[in-house]
Protein backbone atom coordinates (compact mmCIF):
# COMPACT_ATOMS: atom_id res chain seq x y z
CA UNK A 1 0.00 0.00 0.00
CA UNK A 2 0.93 3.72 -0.15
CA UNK A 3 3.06 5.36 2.52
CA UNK A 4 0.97 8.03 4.08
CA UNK A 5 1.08 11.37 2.93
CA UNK A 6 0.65 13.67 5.98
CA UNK A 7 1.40 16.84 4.43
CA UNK A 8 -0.99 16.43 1.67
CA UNK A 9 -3.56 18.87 1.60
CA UNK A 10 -6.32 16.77 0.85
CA UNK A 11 -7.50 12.90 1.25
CA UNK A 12 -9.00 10.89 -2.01
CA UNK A 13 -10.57 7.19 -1.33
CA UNK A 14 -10.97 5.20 -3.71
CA UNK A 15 -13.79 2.17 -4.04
CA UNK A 16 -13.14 -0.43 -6.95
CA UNK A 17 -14.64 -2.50 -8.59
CA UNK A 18 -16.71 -5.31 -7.40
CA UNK A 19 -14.55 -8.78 -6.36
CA UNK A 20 -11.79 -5.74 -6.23
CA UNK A 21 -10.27 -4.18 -2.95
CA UNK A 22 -7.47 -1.44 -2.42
CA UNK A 23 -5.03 -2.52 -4.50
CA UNK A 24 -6.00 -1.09 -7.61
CA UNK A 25 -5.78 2.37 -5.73
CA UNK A 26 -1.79 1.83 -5.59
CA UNK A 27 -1.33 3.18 -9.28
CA UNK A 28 -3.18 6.15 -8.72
CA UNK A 29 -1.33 6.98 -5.43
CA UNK A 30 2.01 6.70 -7.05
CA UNK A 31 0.87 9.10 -10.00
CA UNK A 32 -1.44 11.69 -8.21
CA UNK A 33 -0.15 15.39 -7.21
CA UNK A 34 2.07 15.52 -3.91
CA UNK A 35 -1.13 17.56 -2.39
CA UNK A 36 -3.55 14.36 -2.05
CA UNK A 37 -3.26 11.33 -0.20
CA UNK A 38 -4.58 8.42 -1.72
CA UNK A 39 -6.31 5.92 0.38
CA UNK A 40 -7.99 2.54 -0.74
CA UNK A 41 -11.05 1.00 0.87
CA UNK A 42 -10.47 -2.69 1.33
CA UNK A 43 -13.61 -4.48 2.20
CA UNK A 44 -13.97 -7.84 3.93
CA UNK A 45 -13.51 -11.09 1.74
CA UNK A 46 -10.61 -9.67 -0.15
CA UNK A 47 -6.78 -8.88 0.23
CA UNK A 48 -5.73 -9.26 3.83
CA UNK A 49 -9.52 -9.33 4.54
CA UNK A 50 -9.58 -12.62 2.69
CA UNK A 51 -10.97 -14.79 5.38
CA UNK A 52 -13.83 -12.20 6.55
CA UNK A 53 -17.15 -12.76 4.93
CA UNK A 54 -18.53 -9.76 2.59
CA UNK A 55 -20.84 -7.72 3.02
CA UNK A 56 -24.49 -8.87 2.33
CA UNK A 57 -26.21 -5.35 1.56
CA UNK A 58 -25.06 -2.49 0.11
CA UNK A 59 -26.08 -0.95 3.69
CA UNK A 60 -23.81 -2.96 5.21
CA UNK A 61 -21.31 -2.30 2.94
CA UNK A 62 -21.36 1.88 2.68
CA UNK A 63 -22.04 1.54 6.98
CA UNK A 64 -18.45 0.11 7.08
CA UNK A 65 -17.17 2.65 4.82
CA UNK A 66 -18.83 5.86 6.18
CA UNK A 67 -17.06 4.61 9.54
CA UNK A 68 -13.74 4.94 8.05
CA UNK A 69 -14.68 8.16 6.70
CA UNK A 70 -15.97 9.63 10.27
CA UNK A 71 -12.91 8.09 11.93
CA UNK A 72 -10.41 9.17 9.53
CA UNK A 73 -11.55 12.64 9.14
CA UNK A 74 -11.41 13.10 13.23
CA UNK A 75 -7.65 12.00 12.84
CA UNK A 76 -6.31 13.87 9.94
CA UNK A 77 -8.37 16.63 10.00
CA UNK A 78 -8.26 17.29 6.24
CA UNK A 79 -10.86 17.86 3.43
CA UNK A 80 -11.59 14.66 1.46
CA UNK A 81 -13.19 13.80 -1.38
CA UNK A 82 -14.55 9.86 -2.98
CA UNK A 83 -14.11 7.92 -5.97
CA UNK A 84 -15.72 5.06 -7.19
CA UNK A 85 -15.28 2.74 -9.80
CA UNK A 86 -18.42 0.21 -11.18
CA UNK A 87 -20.31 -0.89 -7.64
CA UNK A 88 -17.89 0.88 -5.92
CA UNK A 89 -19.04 4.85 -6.72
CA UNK A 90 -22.76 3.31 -5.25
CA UNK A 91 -21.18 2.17 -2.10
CA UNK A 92 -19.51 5.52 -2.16
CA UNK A 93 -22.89 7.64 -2.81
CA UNK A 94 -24.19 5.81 -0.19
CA UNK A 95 -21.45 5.93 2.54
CA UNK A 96 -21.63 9.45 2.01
CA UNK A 97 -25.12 9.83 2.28
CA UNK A 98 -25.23 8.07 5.78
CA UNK A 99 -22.53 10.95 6.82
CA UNK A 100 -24.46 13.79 5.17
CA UNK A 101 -27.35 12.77 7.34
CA UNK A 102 -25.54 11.79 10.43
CA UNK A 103 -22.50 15.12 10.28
CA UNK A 104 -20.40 12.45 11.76
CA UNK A 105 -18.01 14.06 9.43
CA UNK A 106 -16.82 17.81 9.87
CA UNK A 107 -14.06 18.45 7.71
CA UNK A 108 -15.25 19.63 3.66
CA UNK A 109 -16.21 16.72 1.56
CA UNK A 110 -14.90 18.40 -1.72
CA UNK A 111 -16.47 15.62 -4.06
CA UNK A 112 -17.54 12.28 -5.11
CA UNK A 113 -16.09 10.98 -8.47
CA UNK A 114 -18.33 8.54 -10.33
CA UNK A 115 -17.17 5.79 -13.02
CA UNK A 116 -19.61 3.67 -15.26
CA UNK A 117 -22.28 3.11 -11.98
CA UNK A 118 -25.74 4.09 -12.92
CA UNK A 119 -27.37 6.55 -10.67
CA UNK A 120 -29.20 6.33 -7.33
CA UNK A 121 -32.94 5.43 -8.31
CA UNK A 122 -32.08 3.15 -11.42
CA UNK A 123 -32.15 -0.67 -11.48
CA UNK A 124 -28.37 -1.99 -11.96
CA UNK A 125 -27.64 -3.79 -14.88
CA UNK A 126 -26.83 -6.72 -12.38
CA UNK A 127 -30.98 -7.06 -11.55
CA UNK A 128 -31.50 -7.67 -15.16
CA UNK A 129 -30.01 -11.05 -15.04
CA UNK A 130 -29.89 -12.57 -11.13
CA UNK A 131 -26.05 -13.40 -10.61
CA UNK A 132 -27.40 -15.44 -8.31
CA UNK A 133 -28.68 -17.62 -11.22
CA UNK A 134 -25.94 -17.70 -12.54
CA UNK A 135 -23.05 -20.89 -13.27
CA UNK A 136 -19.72 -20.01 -13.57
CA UNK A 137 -19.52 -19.98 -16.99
CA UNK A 138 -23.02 -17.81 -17.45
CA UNK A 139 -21.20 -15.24 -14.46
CA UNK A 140 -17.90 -15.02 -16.95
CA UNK A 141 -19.86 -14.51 -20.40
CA UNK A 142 -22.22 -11.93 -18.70
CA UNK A 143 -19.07 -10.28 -17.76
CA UNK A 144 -17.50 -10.03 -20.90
CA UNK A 145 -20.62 -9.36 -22.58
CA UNK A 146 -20.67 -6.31 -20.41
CA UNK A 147 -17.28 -5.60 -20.07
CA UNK A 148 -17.05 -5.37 -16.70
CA UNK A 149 -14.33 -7.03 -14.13
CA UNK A 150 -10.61 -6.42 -15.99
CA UNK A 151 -9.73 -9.10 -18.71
CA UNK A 152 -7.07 -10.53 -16.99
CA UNK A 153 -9.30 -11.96 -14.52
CA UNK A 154 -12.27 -12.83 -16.17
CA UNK A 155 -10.41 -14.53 -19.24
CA UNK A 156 -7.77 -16.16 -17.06
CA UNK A 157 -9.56 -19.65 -15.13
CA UNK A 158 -7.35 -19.91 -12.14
CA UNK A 159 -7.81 -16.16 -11.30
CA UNK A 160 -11.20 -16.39 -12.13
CA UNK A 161 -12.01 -19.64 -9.47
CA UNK A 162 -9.86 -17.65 -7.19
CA UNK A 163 -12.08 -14.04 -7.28
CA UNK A 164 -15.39 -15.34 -8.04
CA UNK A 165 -16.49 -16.12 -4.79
CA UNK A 166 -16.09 -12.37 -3.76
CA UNK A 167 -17.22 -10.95 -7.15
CA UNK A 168 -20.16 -12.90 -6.79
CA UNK A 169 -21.24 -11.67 -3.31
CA UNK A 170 -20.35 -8.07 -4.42
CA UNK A 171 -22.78 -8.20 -7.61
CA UNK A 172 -25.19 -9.86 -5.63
CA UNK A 173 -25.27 -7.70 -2.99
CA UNK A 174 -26.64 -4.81 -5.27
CA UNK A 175 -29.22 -7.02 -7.35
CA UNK A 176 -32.21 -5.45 -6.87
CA UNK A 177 -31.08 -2.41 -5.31
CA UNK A 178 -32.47 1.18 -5.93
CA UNK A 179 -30.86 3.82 -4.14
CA UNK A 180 -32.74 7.62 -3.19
CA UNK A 181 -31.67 10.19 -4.87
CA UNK A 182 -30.99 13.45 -3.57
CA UNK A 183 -29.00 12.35 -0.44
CA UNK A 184 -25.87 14.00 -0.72
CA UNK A 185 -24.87 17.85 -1.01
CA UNK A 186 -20.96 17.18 -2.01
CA UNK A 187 -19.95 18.19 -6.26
CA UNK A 188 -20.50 15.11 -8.05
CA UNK A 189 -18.16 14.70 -11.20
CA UNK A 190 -18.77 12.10 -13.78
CA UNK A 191 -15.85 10.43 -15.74
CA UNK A 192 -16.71 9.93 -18.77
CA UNK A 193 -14.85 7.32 -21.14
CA UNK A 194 -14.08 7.38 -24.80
CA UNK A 195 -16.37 4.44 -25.55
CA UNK A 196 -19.07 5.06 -23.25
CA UNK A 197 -21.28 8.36 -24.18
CA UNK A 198 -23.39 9.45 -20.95
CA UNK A 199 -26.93 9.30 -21.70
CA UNK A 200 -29.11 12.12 -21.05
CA UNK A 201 -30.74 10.20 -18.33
CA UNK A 202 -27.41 8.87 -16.71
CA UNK A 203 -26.58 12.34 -16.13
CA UNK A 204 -30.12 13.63 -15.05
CA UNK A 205 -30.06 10.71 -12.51
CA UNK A 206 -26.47 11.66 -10.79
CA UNK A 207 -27.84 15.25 -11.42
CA UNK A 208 -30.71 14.48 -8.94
CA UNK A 209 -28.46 12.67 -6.49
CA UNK A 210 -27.02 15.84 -5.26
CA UNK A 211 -28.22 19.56 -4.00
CA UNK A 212 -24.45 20.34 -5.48
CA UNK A 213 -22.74 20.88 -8.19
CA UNK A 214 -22.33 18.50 -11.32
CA UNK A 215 -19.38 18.33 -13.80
CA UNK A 216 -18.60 15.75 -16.28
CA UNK A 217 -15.17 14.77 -17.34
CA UNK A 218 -13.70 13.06 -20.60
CA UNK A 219 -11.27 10.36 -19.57
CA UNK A 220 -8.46 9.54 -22.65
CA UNK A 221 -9.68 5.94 -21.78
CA UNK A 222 -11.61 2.93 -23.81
CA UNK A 223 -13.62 1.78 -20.43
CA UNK A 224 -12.10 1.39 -16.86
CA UNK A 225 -10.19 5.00 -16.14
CA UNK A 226 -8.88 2.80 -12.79
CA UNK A 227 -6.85 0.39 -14.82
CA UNK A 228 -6.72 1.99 -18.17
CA UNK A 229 -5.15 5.53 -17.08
CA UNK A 230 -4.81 5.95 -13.11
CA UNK A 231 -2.96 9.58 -14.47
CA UNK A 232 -5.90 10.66 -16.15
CA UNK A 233 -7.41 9.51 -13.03
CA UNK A 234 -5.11 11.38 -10.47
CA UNK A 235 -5.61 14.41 -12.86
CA UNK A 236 -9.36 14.26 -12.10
CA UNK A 237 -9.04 13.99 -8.38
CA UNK A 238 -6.99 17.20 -8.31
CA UNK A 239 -9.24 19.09 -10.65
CA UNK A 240 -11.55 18.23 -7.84
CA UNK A 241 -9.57 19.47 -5.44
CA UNK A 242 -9.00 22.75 -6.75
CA UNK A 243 -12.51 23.32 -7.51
CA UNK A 244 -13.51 22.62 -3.82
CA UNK A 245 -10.76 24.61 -2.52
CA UNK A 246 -11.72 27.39 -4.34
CA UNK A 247 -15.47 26.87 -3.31
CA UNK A 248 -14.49 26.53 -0.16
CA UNK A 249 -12.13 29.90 -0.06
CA UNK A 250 -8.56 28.17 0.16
């Protein structure tokens, strides 16, 4: 992981992917401006939280994760801001929206970051098709079909056997799910790939999820900004920064 920056001015986690944990953080942290700190979320059932079972609900999930936020925050002191990737920018919204409501934290939140997750109040494309239903093979085809998960572990068997278990529980633990809209009051920023247009109802919908600001972002990227580009990446995260620091009269 990371050393710790402690002279940064500013603190970015990141969420991946589902099946994914903090690691894929590491590449942004060694790329990103000497003024953030870049922290990865690791959530039970992956990485050194291997043997821990995952999270059932997305509750569950952004619970965890807003208490790392509160606790953080009341040690460092400093602004932050959130970035997700796929599942991970819901559990994000979502963590976020439990400390909006609860002011558990009291330093700036400068901004939440959003890659390829539909918005609060849509179905996710996982409810189409029940994972849940789903054999192994069905699981990897529906991934590829979708392009989700990076290649070299959906189209490699051993590392596939090895990360479904967790991928599974992840995707499953947001079938069904429809979040509220409207529960947050941080910027929102959408990165927006190459391949990927936003629809005009992707952005209404992360439009609605905030009383803030929204800004959307091209990404020099084909799909995943997080493994494609983590510079393109780090240069969003400080764009952020700036713009909060200026909103916020640093």
């Amino acid at each position: 992981m990371p050393l710790p920056n402690p002279n940064a001015g500013a603190v970015a986690y990141g969420i991946a992917h589902a099946g994914a944990g903090a690691a894929p953080w590491n590449a942004v942290a060694r790329v990103v401006a000497p003024d953030i700190e870049v922290r990865g979320i690791r959530l039970p059932g992956r990485e050194k939280r291997v043997r821990q079972r995952p999270h059932a609900t997305v509750a569950e999930a952004a619970a965890e994760i807003a208490a790392v936020l509160a606790g953080d925050t009341r040690s460092h002191g400093r602004p932050i801001l959130v970035v997700g990737s796929c599942s991970g920018a819901l559990l994000a919204y979502e963590a976020l929206a439990i400390v909006h409501t609860s002011g558990t934290v009291s330093v700036p939140v400068l901004g939440l970051l959003v890659a390829r997750q539909p918005p609060p109040g849509t179905t996710a494309p996982e409810a189409e098709r029940p994972v849940s239903a789903m054999t192994s093979a069905e699981l990897r085809a529906w991934l590829r079909e979708n392009e989700l998960t990076p290649a070299e572990i959906r189209d490699d068997e051993s590392l596939f056997r090895f990360f479904e278990p967790v991928l599974r529980a992840d995707l499953m633990m947001t079938e069904g799910y429809v979040g509220r809209p409207g529960e947050v009051s941080c910027p929102i920023t959408l990165l927006r790939a190459r391949s990927r247009p936003l629809s005009a109802a992707y952005v209404k919908g992360w439009r609605a999820a905030t009383s803030g600001p929204l800004r959307v972002v091209d990404i020099p990227v084909r799909e995943d900004a997080l493994a494609e580009a983590p510079a393109s990446l780090a240069d969003a995260l400080l764009g952020t920064v700036r713009r909060g620091e200026t909103a916020h009269g640093n």
